[in-house]
C-alpha atoms as a PDB file:
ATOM      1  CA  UNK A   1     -13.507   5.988  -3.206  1.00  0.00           C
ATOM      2  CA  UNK A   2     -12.166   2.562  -4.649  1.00  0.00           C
ATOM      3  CA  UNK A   3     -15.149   0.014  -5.023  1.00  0.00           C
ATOM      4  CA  UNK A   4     -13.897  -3.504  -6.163  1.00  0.00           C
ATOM      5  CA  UNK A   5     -16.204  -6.102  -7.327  1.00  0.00           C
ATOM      6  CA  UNK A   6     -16.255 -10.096  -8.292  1.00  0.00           C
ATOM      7  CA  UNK A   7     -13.148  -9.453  -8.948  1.00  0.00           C
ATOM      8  CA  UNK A   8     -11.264 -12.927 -11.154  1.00  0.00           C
ATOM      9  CA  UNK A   9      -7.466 -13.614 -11.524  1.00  0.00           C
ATOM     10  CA  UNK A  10      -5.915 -16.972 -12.761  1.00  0.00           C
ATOM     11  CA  UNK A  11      -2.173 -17.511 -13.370  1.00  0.00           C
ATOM     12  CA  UNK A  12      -2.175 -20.901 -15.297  1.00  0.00           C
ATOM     13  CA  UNK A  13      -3.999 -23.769 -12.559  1.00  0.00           C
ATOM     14  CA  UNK A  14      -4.025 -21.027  -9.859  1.00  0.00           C
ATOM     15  CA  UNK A  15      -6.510 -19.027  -8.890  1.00  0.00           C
ATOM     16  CA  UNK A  16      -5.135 -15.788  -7.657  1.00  0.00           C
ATOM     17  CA  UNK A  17      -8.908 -14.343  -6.471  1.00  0.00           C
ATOM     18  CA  UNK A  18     -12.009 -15.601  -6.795  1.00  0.00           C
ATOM     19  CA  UNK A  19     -15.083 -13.409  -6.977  1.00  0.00           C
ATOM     20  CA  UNK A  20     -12.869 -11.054  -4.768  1.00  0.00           C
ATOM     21  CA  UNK A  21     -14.777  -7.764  -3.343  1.00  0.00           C
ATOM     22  CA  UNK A  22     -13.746  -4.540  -1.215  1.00  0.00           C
ATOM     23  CA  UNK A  23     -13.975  -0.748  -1.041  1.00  0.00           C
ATOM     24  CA  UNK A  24     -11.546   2.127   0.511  1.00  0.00           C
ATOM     25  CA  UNK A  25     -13.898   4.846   1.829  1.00  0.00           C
ATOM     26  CA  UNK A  26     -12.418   8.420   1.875  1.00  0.00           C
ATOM     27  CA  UNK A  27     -10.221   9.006   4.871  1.00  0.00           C
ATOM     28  CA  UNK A  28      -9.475   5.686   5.186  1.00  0.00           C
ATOM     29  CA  UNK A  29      -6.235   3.656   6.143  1.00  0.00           C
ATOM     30  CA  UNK A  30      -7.454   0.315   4.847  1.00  0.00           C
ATOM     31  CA  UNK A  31      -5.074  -2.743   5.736  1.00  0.00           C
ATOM     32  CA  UNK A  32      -4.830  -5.579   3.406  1.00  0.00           C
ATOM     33  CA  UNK A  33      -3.211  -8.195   5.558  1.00  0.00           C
ATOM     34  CA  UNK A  34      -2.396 -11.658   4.441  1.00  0.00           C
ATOM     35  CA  UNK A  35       0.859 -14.274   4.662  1.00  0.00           C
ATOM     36  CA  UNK A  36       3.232 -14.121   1.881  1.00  0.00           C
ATOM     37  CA  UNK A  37       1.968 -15.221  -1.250  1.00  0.00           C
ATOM     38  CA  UNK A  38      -1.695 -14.928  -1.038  1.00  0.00           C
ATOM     39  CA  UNK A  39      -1.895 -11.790  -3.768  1.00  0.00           C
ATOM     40  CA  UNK A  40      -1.810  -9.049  -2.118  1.00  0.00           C
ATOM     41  CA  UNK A  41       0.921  -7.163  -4.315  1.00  0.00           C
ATOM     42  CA  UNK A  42      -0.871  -8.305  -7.081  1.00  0.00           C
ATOM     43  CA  UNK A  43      -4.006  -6.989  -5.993  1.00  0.00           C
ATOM     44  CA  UNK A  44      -2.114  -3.383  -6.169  1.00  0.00           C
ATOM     45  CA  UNK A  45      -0.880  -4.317  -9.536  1.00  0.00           C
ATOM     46  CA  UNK A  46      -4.571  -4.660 -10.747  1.00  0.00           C
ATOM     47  CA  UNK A  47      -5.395  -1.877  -9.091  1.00  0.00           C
ATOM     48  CA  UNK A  48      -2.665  -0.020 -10.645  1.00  0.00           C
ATOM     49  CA  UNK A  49      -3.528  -1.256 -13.990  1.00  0.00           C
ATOM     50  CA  UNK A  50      -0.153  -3.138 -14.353  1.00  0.00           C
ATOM     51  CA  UNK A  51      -2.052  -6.896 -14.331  1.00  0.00           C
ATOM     52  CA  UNK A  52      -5.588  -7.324 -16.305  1.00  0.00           C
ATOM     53  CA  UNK A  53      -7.967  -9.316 -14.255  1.00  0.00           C
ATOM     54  CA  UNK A  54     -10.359 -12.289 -16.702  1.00  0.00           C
ATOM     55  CA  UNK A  55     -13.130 -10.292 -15.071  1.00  0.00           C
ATOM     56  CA  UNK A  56     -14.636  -8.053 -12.388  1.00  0.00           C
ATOM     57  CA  UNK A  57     -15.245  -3.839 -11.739  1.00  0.00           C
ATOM     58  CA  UNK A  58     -13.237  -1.220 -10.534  1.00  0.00           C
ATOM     59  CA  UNK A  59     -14.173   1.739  -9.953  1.00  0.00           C
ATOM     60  CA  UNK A  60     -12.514   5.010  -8.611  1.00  0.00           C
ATOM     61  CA  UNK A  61     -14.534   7.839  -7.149  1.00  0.00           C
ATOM     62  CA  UNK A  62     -17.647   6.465  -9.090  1.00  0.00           C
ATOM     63  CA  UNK A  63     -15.692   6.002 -12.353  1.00  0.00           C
ATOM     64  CA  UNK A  64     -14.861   2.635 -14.139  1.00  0.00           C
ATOM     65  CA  UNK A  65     -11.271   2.528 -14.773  1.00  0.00           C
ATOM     66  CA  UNK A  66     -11.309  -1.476 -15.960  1.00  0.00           C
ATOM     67  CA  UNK A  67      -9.591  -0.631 -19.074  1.00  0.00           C
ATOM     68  CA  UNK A  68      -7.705   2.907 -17.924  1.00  0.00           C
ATOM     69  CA  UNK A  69      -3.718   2.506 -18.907  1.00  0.00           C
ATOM     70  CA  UNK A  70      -1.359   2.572 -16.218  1.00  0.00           C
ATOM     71  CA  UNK A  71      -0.807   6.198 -16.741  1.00  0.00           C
ATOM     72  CA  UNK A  72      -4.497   7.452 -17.254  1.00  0.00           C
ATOM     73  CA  UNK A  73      -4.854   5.919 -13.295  1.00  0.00           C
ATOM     74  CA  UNK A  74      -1.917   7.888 -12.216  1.00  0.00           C
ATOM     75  CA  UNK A  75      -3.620  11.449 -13.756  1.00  0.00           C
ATOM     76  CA  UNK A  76      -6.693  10.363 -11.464  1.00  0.00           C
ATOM     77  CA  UNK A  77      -4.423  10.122  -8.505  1.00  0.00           C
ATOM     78  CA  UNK A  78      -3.487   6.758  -7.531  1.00  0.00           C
ATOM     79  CA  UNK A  79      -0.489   5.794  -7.258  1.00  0.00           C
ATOM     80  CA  UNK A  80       1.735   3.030  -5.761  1.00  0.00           C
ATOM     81  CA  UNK A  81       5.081   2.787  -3.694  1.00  0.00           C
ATOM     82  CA  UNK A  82       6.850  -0.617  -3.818  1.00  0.00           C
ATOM     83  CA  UNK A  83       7.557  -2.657  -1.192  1.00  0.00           C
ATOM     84  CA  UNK A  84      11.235  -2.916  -2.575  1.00  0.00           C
ATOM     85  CA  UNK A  85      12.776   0.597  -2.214  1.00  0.00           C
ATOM     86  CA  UNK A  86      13.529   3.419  -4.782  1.00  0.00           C
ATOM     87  CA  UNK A  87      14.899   1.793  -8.031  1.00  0.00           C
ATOM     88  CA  UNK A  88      15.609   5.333  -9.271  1.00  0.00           C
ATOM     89  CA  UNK A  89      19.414   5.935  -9.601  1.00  0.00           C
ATOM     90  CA  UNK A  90      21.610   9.500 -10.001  1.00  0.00           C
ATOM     91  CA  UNK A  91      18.487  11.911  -9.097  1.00  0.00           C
ATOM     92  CA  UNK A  92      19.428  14.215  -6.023  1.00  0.00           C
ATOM     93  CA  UNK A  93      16.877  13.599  -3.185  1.00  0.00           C
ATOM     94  CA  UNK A  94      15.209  17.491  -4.199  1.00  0.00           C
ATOM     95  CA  UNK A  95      15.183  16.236  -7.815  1.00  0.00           C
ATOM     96  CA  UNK A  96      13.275  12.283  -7.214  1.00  0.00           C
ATOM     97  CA  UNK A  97      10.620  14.580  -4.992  1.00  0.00           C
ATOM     98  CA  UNK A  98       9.927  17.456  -6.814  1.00  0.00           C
ATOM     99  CA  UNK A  99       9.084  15.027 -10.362  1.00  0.00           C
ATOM    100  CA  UNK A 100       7.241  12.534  -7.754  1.00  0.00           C
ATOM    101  CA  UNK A 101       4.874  15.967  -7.314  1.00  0.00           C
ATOM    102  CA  UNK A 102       2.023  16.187  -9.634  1.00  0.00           C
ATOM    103  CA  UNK A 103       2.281  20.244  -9.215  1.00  0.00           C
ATOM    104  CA  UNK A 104       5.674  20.791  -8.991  1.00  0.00           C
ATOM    105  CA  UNK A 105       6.779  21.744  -5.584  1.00  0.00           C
ATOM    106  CA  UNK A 106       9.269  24.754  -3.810  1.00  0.00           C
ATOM    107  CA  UNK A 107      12.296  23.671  -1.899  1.00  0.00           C
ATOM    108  CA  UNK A 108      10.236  24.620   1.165  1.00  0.00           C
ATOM    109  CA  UNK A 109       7.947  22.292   0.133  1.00  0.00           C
ATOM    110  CA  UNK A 110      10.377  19.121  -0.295  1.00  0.00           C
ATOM    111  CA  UNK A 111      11.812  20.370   3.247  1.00  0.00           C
ATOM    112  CA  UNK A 112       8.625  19.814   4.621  1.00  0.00           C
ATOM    113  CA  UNK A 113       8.481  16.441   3.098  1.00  0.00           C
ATOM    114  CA  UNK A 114      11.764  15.140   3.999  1.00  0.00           C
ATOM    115  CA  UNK A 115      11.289  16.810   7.776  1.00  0.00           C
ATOM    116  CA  UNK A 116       7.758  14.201   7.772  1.00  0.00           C
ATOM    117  CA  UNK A 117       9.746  11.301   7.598  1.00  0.00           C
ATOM    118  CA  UNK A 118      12.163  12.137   9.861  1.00  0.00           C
ATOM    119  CA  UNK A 119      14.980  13.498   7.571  1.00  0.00           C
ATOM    120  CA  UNK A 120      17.473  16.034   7.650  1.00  0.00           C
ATOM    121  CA  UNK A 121      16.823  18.125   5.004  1.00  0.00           C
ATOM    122  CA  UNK A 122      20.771  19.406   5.351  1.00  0.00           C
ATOM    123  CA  UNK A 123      21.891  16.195   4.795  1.00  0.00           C
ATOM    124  CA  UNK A 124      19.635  14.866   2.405  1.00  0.00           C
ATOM    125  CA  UNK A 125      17.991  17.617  -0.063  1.00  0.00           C
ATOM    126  CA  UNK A 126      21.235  17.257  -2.584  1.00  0.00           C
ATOM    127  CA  UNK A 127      22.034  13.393  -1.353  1.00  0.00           C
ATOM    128  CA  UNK A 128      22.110  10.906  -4.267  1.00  0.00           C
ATOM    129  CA  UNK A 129      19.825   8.355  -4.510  1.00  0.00           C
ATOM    130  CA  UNK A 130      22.274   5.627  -4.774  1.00  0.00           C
ATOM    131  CA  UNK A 131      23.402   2.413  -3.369  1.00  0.00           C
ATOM    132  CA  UNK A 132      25.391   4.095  -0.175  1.00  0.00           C
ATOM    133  CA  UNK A 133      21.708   4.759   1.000  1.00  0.00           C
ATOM    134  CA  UNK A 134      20.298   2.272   3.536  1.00  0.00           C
ATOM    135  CA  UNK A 135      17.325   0.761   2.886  1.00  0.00           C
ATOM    136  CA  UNK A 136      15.358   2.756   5.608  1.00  0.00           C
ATOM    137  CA  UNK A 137      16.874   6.028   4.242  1.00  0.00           C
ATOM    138  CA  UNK A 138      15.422   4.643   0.771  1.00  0.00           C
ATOM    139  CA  UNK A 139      12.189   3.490   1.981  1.00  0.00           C
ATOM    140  CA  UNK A 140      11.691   6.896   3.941  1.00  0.00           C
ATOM    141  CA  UNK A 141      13.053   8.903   1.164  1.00  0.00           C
ATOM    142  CA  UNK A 142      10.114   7.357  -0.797  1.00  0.00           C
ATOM    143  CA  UNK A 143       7.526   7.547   1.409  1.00  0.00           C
ATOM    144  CA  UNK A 144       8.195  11.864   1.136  1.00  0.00           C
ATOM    145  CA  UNK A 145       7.634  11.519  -2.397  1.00  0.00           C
ATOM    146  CA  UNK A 146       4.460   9.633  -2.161  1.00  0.00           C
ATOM    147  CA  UNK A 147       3.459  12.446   0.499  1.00  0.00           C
ATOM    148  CA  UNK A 148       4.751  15.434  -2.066  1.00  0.00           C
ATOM    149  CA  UNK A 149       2.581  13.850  -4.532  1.00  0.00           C
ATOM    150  CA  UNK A 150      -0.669  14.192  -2.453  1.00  0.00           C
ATOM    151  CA  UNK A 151      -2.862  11.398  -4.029  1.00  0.00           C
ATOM    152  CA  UNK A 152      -5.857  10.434  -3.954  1.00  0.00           C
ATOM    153  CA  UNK A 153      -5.490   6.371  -3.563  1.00  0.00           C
ATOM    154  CA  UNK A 154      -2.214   5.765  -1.792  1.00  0.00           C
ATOM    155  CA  UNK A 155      -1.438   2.076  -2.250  1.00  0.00           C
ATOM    156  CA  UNK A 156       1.714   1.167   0.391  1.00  0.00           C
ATOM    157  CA  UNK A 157       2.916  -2.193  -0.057  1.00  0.00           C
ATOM    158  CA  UNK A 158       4.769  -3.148   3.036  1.00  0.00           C
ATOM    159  CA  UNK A 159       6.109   0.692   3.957  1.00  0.00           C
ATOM    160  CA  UNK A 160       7.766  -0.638   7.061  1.00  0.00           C
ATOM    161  CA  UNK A 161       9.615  -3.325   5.070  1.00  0.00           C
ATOM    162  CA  UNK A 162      13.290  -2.424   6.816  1.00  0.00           C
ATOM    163  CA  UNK A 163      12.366   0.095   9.391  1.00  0.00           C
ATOM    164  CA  UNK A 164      13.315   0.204  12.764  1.00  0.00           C
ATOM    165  CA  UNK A 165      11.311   0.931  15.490  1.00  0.00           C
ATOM    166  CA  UNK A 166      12.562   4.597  16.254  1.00  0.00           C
ATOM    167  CA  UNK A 167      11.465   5.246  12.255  1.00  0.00           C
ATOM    168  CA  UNK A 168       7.909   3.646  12.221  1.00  0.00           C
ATOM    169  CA  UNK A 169       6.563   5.933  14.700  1.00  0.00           C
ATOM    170  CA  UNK A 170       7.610   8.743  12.044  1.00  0.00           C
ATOM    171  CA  UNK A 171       6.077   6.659   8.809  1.00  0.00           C
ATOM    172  CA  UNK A 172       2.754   5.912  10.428  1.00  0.00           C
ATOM    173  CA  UNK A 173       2.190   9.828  10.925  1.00  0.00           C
ATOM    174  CA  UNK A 174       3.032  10.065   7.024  1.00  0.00           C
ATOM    175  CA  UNK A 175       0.734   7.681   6.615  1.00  0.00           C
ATOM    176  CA  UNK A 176      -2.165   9.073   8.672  1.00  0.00           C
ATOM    177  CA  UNK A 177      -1.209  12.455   6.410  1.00  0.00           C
ATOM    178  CA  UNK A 178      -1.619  10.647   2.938  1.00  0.00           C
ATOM    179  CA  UNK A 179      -5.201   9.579   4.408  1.00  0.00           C
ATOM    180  CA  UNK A 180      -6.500  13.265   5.208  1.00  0.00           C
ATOM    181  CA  UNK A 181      -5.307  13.818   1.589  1.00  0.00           C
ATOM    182  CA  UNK A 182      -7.293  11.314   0.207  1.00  0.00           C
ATOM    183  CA  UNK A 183      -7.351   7.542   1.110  1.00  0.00           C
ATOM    184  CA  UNK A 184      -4.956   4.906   1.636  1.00  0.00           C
ATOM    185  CA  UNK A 185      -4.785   0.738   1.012  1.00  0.00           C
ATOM    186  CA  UNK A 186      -2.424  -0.345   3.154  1.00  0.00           C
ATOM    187  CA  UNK A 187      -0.218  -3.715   2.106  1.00  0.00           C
ATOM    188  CA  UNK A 188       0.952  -5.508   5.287  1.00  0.00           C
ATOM    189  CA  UNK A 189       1.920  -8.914   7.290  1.00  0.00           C
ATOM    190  CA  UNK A 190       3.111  -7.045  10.611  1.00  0.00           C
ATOM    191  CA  UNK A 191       0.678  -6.213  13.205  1.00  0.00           C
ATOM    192  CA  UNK A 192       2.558  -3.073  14.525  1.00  0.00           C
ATOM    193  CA  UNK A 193       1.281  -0.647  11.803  1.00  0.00           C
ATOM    194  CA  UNK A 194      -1.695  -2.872  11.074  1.00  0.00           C
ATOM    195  CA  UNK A 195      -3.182  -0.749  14.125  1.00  0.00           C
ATOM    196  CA  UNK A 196      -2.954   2.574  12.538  1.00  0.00           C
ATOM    197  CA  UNK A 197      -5.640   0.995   9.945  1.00  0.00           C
ATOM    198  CA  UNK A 198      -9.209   1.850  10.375  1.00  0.00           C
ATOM    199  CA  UNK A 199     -10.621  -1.192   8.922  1.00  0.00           C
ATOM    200  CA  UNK A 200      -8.436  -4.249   7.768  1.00  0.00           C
ATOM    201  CA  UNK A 201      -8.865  -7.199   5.203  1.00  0.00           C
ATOM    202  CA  UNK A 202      -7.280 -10.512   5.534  1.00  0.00           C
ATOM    203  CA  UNK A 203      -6.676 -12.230   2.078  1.00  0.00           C
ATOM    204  CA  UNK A 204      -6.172 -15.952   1.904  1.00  0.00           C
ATOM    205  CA  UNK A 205      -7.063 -18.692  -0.231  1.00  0.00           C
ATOM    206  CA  UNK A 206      -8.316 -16.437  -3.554  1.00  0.00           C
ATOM    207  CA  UNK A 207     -10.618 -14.754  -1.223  1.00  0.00           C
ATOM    208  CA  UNK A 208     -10.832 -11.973   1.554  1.00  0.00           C
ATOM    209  CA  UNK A 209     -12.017 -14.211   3.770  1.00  0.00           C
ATOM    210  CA  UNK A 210     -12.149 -11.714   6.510  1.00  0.00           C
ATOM    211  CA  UNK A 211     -13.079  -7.665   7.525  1.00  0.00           C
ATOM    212  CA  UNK A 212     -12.982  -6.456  10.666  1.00  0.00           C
ATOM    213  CA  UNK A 213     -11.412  -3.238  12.655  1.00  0.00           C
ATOM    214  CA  UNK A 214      -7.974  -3.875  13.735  1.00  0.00           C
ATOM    215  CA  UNK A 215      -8.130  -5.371  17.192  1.00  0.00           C
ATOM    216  CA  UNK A 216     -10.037  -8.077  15.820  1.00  0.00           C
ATOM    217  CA  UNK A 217      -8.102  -8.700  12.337  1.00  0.00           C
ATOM    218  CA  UNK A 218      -4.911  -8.555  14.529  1.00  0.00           C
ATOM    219  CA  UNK A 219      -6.351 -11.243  16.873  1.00  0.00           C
ATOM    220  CA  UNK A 220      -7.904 -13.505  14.058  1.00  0.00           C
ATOM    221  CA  UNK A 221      -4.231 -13.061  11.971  1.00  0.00           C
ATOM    222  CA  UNK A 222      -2.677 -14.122  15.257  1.00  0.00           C
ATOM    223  CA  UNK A 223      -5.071 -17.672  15.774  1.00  0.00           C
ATOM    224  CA  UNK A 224      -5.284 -18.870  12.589  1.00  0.00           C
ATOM    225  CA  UNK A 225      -2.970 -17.253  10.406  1.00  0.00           C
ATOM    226  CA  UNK A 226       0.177 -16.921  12.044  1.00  0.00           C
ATOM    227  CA  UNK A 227       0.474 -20.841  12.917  1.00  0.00           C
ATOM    228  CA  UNK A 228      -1.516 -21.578   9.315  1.00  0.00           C
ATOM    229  CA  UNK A 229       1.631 -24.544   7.170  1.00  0.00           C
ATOM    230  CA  UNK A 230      -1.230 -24.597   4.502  1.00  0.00           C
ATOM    231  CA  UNK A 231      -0.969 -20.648   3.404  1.00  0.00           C
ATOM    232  CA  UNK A 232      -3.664 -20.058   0.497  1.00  0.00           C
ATOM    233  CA  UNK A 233      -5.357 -23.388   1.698  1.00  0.00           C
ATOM    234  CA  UNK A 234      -7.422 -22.253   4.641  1.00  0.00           C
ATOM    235  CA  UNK A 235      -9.835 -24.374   6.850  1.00  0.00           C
ATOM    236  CA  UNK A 236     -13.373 -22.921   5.197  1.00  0.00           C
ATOM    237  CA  UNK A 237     -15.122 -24.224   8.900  1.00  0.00           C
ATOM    238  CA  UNK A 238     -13.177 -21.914  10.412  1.00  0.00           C
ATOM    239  CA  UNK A 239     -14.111 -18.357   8.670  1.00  0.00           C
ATOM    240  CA  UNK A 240     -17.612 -18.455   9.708  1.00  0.00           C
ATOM    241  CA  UNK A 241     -16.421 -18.575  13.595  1.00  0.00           C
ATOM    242  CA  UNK A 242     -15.253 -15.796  15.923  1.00  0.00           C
ATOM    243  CA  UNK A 243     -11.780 -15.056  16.450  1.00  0.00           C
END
């Protein structure tokens, strides 16, 4: 579904990726794990089409879409939530939803939503999205939009960013639902929904210097991650060794 190739990024003297390569099959909760600051928010923004990369391919259900706008991405179906929550103020929970939808939805519809992340649609269909809204409510109230607008390419960076435990049992079935839709690249440093991922990629360095099914990402993460001081600088003798 999303094939990315030699992909090249440089901000100034750094090199954000380096020849960097992956693919999102159909069906597919892909996890992009890496520390803080090794690009992984900026690989959605390329993705996206918000950041132009010096060089490499991407391609979207066999279609280049290297020099698609921001917009012409968004008619093909991918779209991205934010790790920060909604920025969106004034719009009534039924109103943010039903313009998230690509086909405009019923209020049965946006019930359904709201009921898949564990909302009250009493209490929240006619809330406004406003600053008296935690940042779960926010997060969750987003995460039914991104589900109302059924996309092909769901990009979620850090969806459990300010969720509590009760909630992320809810978000990870949302999640598993945006992946029968289509696909999903999931943006993450916690290993708790890491393991709803079917595959998972750990960036580091300019590179994705590893692949592996969760168990084993989680497990690598946790050795030689986790403890790394020298994030973006890894120890190249260790990513030919096991885990």
């Amino acid at each position: 579904m999303l094939d990315i190739k030699n992909l090249n990024l440089q901000f100034g003297d750094k090199k954000i990726f380096d020849d960097v390569s992956m693919k999102v099959h159909p069906g597919e909760i892909y996890a992009l794990l890496g520390r803080n600051g090794t690009g992984k928010s900026t690989l959605a923004s390329v993705i996206l089409g918000l950041i132009k990369p010096e060089s490499g391919e991407i391609s979207f259900q066999g279609e280049r879409i290297d020099e698609l706008s921001l917009t012409e991405r968004a008619k093909r179906g991918i779209i991205l939530a934010w790790q920060k929550n909604i920025v969106v103020q004034g719009l009534t929970t039924r109103e943010y939803i039903r313009i998230s939808s690509r086909n405009g939805m019923t209020d049965a519809d946006i019930e359904a939503c709201l009921e898949a992340v564990g909302l009250s649609c009493g209490e929240y269909i006619e809330r406004i999205l406003d600053n008296k809204l935690s940042g779960g409510e926010r997060k969750r109230i987003e995460l039914a939009s991104v589900l109302a607008a059924k996309p092909k390419l769901a990009i979620l960076d850090e969806p459990d960013s300010g969720i509590d435990a009760v909630s992320l049992a809810m978000i990870e079935e949302v999640i598993k639902k945006i992946a029968e839709q289509g696909a999903v690249l999931l943006i993450t440093h916690q290993e708790d929904i890491l393991r709803i991922s079917t595959r998972a990629g750990i960036l580091c360095g300019s590179k994705i210097i590893r692949e592996a099914d969760p168990e084993h990402a989680i497990k690598y993460f946790k050795k030689h991650c986790d403890i790394c001081e020298t994030v973006n600088n890894p120890k190249w003798d260790m990513l030919t060794k096991g885990a």
